[in-house]
Structures are given as structure tokens and as C-alpha cells.
C-alpha atoms as a PDB file:
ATOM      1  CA  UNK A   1       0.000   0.000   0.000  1.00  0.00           C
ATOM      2  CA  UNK A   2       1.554   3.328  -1.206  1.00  0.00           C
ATOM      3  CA  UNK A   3       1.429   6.042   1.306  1.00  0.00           C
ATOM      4  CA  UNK A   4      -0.401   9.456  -0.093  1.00  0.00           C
ATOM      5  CA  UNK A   5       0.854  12.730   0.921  1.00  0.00           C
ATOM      6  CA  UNK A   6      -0.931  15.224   3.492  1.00  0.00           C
ATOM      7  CA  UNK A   7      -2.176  17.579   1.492  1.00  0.00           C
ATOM      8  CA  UNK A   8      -1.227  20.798   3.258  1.00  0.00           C
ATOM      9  CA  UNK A   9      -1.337  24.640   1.784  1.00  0.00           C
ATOM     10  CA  UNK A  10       2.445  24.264   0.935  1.00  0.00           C
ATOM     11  CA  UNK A  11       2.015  21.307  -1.303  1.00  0.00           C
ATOM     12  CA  UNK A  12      -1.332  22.222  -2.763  1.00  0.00           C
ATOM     13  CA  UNK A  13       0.809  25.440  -3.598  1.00  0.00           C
ATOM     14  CA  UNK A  14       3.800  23.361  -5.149  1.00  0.00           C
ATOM     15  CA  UNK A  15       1.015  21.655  -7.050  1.00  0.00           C
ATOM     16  CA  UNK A  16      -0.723  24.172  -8.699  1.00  0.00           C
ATOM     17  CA  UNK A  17       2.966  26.074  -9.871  1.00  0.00           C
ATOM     18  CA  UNK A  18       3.865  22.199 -10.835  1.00  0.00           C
ATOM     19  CA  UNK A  19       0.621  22.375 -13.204  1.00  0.00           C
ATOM     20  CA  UNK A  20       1.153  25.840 -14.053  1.00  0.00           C
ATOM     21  CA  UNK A  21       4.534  25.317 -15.199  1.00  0.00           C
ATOM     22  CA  UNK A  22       4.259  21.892 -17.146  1.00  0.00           C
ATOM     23  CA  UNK A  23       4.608  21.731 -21.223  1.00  0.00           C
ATOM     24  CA  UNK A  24       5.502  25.919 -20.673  1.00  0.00           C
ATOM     25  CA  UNK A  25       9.153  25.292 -20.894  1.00  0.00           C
ATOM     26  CA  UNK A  26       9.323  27.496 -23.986  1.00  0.00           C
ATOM     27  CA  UNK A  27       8.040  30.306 -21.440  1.00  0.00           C
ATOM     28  CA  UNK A  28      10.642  29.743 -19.105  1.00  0.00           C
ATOM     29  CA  UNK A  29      13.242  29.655 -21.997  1.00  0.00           C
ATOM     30  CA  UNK A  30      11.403  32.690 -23.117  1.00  0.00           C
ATOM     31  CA  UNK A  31      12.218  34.611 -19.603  1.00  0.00           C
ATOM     32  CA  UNK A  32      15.590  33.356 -19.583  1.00  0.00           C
ATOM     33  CA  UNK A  33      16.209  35.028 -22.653  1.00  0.00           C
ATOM     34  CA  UNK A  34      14.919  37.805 -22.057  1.00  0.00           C
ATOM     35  CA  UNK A  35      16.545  38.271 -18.680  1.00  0.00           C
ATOM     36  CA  UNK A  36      19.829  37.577 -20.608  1.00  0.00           C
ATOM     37  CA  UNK A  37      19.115  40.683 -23.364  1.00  0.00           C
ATOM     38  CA  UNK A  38      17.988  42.794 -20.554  1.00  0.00           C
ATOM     39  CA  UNK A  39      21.186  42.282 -18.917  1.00  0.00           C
ATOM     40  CA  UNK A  40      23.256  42.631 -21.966  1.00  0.00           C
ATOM     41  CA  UNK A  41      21.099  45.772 -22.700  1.00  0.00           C
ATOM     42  CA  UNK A  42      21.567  47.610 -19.268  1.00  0.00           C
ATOM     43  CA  UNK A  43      23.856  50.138 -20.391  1.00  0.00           C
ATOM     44  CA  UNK A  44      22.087  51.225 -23.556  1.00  0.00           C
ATOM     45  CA  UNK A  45      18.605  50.835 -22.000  1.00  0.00           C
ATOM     46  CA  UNK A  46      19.764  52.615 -18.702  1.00  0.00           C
ATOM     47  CA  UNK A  47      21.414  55.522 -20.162  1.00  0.00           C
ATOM     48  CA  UNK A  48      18.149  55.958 -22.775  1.00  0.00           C
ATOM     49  CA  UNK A  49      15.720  56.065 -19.924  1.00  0.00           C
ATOM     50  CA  UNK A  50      17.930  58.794 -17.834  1.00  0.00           C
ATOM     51  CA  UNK A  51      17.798  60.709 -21.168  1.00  0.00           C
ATOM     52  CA  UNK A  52      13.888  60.974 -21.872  1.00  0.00           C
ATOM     53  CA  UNK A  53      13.736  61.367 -17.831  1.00  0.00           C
ATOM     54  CA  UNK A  54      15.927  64.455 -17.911  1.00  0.00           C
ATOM     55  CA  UNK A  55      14.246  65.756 -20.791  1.00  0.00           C
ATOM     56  CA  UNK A  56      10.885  65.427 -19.228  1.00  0.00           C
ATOM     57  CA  UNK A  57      11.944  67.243 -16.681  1.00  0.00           C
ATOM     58  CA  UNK A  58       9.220  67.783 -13.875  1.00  0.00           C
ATOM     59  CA  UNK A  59       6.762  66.076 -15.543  1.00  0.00           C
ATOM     60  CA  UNK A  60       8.500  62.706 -14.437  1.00  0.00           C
ATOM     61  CA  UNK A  61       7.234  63.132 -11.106  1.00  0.00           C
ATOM     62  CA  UNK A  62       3.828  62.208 -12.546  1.00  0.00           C
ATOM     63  CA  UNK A  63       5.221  59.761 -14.408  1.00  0.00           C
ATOM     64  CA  UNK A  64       6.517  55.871 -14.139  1.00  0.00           C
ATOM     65  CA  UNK A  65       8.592  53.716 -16.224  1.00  0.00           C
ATOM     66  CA  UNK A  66       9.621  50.143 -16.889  1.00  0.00           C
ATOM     67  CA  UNK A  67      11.718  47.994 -18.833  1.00  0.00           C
ATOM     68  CA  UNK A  68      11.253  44.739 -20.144  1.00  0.00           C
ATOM     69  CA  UNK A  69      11.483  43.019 -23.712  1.00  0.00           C
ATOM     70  CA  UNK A  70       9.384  42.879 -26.399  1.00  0.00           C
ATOM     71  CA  UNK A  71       9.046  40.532 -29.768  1.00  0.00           C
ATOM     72  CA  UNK A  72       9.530  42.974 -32.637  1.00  0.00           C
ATOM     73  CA  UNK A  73       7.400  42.121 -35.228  1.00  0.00           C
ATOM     74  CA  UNK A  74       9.295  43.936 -37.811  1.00  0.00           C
ATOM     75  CA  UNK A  75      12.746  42.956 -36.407  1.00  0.00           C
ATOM     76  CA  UNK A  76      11.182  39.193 -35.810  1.00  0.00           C
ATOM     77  CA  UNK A  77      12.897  38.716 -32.428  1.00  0.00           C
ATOM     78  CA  UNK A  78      12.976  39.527 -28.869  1.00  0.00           C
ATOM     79  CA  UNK A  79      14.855  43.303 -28.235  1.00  0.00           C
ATOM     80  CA  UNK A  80      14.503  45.265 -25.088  1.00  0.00           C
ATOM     81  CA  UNK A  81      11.888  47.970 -24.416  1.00  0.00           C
ATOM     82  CA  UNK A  82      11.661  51.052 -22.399  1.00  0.00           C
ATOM     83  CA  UNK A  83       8.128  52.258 -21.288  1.00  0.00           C
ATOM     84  CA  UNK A  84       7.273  55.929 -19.834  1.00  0.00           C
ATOM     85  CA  UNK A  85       4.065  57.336 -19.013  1.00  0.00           C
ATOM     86  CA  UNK A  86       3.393  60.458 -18.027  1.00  0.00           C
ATOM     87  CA  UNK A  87       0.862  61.639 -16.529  1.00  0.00           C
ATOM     88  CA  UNK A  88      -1.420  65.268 -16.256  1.00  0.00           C
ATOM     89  CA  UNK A  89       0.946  67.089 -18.637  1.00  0.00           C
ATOM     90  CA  UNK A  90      -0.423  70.299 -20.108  1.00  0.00           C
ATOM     91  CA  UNK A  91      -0.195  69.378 -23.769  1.00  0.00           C
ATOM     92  CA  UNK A  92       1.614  67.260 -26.351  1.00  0.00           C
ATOM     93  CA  UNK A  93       3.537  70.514 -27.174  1.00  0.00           C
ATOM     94  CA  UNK A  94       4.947  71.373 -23.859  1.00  0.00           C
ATOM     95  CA  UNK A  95       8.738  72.357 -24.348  1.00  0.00           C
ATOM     96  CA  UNK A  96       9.485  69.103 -21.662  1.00  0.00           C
ATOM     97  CA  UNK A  97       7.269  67.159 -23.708  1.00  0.00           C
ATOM     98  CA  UNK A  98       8.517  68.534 -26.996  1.00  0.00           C
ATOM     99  CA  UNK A  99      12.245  68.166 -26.189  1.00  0.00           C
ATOM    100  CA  UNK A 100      11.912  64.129 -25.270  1.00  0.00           C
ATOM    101  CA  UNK A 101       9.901  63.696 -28.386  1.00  0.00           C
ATOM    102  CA  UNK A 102      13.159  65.664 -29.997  1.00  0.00           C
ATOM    103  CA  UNK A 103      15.718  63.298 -28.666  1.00  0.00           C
ATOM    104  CA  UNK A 104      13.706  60.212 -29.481  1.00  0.00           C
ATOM    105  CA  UNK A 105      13.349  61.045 -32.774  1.00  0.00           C
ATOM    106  CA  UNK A 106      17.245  61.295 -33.269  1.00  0.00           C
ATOM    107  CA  UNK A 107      18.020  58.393 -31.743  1.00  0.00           C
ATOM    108  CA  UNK A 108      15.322  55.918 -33.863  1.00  0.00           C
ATOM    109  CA  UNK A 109      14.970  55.714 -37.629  1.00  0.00           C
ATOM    110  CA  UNK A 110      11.167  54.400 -37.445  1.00  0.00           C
ATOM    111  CA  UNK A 111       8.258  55.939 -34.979  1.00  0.00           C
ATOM    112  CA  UNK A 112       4.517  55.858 -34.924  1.00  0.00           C
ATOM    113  CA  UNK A 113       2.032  57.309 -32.742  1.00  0.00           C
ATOM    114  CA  UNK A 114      -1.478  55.979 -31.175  1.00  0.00           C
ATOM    115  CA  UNK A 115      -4.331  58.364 -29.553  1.00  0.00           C
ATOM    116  CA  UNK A 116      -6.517  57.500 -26.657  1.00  0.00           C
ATOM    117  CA  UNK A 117      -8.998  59.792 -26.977  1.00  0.00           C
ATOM    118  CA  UNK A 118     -11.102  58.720 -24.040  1.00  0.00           C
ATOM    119  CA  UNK A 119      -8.124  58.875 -21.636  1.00  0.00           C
ATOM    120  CA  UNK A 120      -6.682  62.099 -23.654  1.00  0.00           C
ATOM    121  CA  UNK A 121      -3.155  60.053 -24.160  1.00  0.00           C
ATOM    122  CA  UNK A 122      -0.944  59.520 -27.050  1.00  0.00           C
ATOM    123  CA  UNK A 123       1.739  56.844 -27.808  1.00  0.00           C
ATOM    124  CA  UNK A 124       4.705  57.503 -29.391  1.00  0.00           C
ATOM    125  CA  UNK A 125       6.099  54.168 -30.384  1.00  0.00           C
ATOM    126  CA  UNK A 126      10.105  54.238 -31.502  1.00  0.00           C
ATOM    127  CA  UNK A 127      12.360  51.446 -33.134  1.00  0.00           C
ATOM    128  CA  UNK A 128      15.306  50.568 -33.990  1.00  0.00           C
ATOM    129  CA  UNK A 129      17.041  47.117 -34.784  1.00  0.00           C
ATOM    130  CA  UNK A 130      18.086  47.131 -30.492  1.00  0.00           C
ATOM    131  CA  UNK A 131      15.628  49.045 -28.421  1.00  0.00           C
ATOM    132  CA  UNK A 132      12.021  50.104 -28.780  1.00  0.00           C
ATOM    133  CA  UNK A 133      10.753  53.107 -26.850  1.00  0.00           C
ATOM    134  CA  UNK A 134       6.996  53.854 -25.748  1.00  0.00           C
ATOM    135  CA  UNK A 135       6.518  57.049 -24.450  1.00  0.00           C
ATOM    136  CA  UNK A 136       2.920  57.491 -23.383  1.00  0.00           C
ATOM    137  CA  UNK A 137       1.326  60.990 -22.274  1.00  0.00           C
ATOM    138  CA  UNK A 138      -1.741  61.692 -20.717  1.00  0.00           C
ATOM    139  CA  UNK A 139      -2.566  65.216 -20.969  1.00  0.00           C
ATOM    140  CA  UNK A 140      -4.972  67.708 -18.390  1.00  0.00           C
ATOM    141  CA  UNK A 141      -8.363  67.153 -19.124  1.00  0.00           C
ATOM    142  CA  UNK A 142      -8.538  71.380 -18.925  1.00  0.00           C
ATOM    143  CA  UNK A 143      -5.555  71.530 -21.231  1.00  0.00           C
ATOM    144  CA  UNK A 144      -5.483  74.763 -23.225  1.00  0.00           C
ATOM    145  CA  UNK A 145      -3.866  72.943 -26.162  1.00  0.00           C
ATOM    146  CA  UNK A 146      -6.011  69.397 -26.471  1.00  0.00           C
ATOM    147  CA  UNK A 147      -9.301  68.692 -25.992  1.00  0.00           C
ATOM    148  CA  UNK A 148     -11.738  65.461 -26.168  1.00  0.00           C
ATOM    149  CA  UNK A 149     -13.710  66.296 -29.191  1.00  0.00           C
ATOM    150  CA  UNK A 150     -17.464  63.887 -29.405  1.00  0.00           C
ATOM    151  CA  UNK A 151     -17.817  62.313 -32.573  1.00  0.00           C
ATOM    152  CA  UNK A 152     -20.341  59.813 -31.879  1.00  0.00           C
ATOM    153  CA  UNK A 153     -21.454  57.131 -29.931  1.00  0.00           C
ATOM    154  CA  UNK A 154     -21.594  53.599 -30.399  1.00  0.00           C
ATOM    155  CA  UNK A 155     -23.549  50.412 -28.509  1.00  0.00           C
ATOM    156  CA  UNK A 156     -21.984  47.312 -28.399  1.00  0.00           C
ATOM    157  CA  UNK A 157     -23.946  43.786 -26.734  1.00  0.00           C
ATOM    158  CA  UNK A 158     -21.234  42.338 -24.646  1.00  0.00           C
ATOM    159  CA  UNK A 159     -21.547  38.582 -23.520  1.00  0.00           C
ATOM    160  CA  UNK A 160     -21.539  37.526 -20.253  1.00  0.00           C
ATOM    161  CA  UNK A 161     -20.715  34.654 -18.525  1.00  0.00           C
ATOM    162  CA  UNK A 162     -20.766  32.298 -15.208  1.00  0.00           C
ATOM    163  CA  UNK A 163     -18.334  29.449 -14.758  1.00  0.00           C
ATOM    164  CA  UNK A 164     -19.640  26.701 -13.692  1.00  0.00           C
ATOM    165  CA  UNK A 165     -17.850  23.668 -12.516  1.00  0.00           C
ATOM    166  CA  UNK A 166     -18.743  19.954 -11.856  1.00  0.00           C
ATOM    167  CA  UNK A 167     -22.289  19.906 -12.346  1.00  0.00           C
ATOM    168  CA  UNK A 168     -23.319  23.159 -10.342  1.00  0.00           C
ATOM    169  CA  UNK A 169     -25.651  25.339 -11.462  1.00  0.00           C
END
């Protein structure tokens, strides 16, 4: 007669990261990887970030940033990526605003850009073959320089559902 574990909180814990982590070894090789760029990177990406910072001036204190990687889709392979948001600024024109935007665009051959009208943001995406950049800003919803323009409305029928498990009901 074989002799069954308790089951306590510590293994039903090991458990479920056991079953969470089984046939996802490409993940793990995928975080590996990426921890490996990101350390090769550190320089580069470290220096960039201090850059747009210092450029943005005060406006980083209502700000955050992060870096992680990214697949590049037009590169076709994992690079690292720095994100910024900033928050409440008084307009995509503002000199701090203006002068990261400035840098940015001499440092990367290819950008794009992507509004958020309901949250009165814009993304400036930059690329290059090592690094991508995402600069987010959210400007004042009293900005003298933007302003959330209605152009419609639309109604969409969203599905909802209920798990249900084992025969409940």
C-alpha cells in the first residue's frame, strides 16, 4: 500500500505552480532570454531612460517607467523595451514634452504614434534594430492645447458569462 501525501497549503501550492509550469518550458526559456538581453542591454537601455527622464523634466514626477522586452514584429525577435508614461501634462507641445519627443526622434529611424482619446493620451512608439521606446502621455483634461472632441457614440452587446464547474448550477 503506497502512502499518499498530506495535502497541506504548501504542497497544494507546489502543485498548482507544478501544473502551471508543465509543457511551458518554452516560457521559461522565453524569460531566460529575455533576462539575458535585458542584462546585456543595461547600459544602452539605462542611459536611454535617464535621457527621456531628464528631458521630461518635472513632468517625471507624474510619471513611471519600466523595462522589459518585447518581440519585434518587424525585427522578428525579442529586443529590449523602455516604457514611460506620463501623466497630467499640459499638452503634447509642452517644451518638456517637446524636447523628449526631440531626442527620441534622433536616436530611432522608425516611430509611430497611437491616440486615446477617451483617456486624452498619445503613444509615441520608436524602433530601432536594439531598443524600442513607448513614451505614453496623458494630458490635463482642462488643457489649453487638447481637448476630447465627441464624434459619436456607439452600442456594443457584450456577452456575459458564469463558470460553472462539476455539475453546479
Amino acid at each position: 500500500m503506497r502512502k499518499q501525501k498530506a495535502i497541506t497549503p504548501i504542497n497544494a501550492a507546489k502543485a498548482l505552480v507544478t501544473d502551471g509550469i508543465k509543457g511551458r518550458k518554452n516560457d521559461l526559456v522565453d524569460v531566460r532570454n529575455s533576462i539575458k538581453l535585458l542584462e546585456e542591454s543595461r547600459i544602452a537601455v539605462t542611459l536611454l531612460m535617464a535621457c527621456v527622464m531628464d528631458r521630461l523634466g518635472s513632468l517625471t514626477k507624474r510619471g513611471y517607467g519600466y523595462v522589459s522586452t518585447v518581440y519585434s514584429f518587424s525585427q522578428n525577435k525579442r529586443i529590449p523595451s523602455v516604457y514611460y508614461t506620463v501623466s497630467d501634462a499640459p499638452g503634447f507641445t509642452d517644451p518638456n514634452v517637446m524636447w523628449a519627443l526631440e531626442f527620441l526622434t534622433a536616436e530611432f529611424s522608425d516611430a509611430k504614434t497611437q491616440d486615446y482619446a477617451a483617456s486624452m493620451g498619445r503613444c509615441f512608439t520608436f524602433e530601432r534594430p536594439d531598443m524600442r521606446v513607448e513614451l505614453v502621455v496623458y494630458v490635463k483634461s482642462d488643457s489649453s492645447t487638447c481637448h476630447r472632441v465627441e464624434i459619436g457614440e456607439e452600442t456594443q452587446t457584450v456577452k456575459k458569462y458564469k463558470l460553472v464547474c462539476d455539475g453546479q448550477a
